[in-house]
Protein backbone atom coordinates (compact mmCIF):
# COMPACT_ATOMS: atom_id res chain seq x y z
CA UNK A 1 93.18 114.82 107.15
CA UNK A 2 96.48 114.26 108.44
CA UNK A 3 98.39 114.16 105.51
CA UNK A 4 96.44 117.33 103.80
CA UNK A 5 97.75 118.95 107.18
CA UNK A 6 101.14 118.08 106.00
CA UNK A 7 101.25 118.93 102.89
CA UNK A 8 99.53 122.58 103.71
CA UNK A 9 102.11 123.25 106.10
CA UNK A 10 104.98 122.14 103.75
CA UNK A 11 103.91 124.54 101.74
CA UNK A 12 103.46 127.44 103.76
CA UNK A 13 106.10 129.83 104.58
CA UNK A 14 108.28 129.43 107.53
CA UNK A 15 107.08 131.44 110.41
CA UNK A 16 108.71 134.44 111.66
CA UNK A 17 107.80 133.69 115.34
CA UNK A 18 105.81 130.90 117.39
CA UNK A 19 102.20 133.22 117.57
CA UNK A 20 102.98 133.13 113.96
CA UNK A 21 103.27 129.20 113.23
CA UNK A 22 100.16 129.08 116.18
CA UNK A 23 97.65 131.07 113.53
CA UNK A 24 98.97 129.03 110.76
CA UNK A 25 97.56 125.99 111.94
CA UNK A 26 94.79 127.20 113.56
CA UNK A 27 93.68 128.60 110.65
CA UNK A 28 94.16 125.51 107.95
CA UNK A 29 92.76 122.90 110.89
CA UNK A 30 89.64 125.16 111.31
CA UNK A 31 89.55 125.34 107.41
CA UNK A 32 89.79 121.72 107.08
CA UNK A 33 87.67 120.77 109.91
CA UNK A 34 85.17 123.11 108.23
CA UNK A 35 85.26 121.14 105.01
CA UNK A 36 84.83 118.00 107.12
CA UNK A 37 81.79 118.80 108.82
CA UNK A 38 80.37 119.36 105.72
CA UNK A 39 81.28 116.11 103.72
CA UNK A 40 78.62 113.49 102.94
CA UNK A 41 78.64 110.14 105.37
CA UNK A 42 77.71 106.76 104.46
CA UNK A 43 73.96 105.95 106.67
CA UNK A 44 76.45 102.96 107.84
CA UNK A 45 79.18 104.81 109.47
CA UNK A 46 76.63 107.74 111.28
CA UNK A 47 76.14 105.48 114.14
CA UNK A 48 80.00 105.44 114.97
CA UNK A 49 80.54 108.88 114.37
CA UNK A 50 77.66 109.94 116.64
């Protein structure tokens, strides 16, 4: 997740002030966080993730 972070944020436009930069990256984390609570999980790995 990390590195599609990166790469959104090297492509975004540079903000024009800091309230701007902090809604940029609240909104692709929550979008990304979104995708990842809804991606499959091996029966395996549930217990750790729990």
């Amino acid at each position: 997740m990390g590195h599609e972070i990166r790469v959104a944020l090297a492509e975004s436009a540079l903000p024009d002030s800091p309230d701007e930069a902090e809604h940029t990256v609240i909104d692709l984390i929550a979008g990304l966080v979104a995708n990842l609570a809804q991606s499959a999980i091996n029966e395996e790995l549930k217990a750790v993730v729990n």
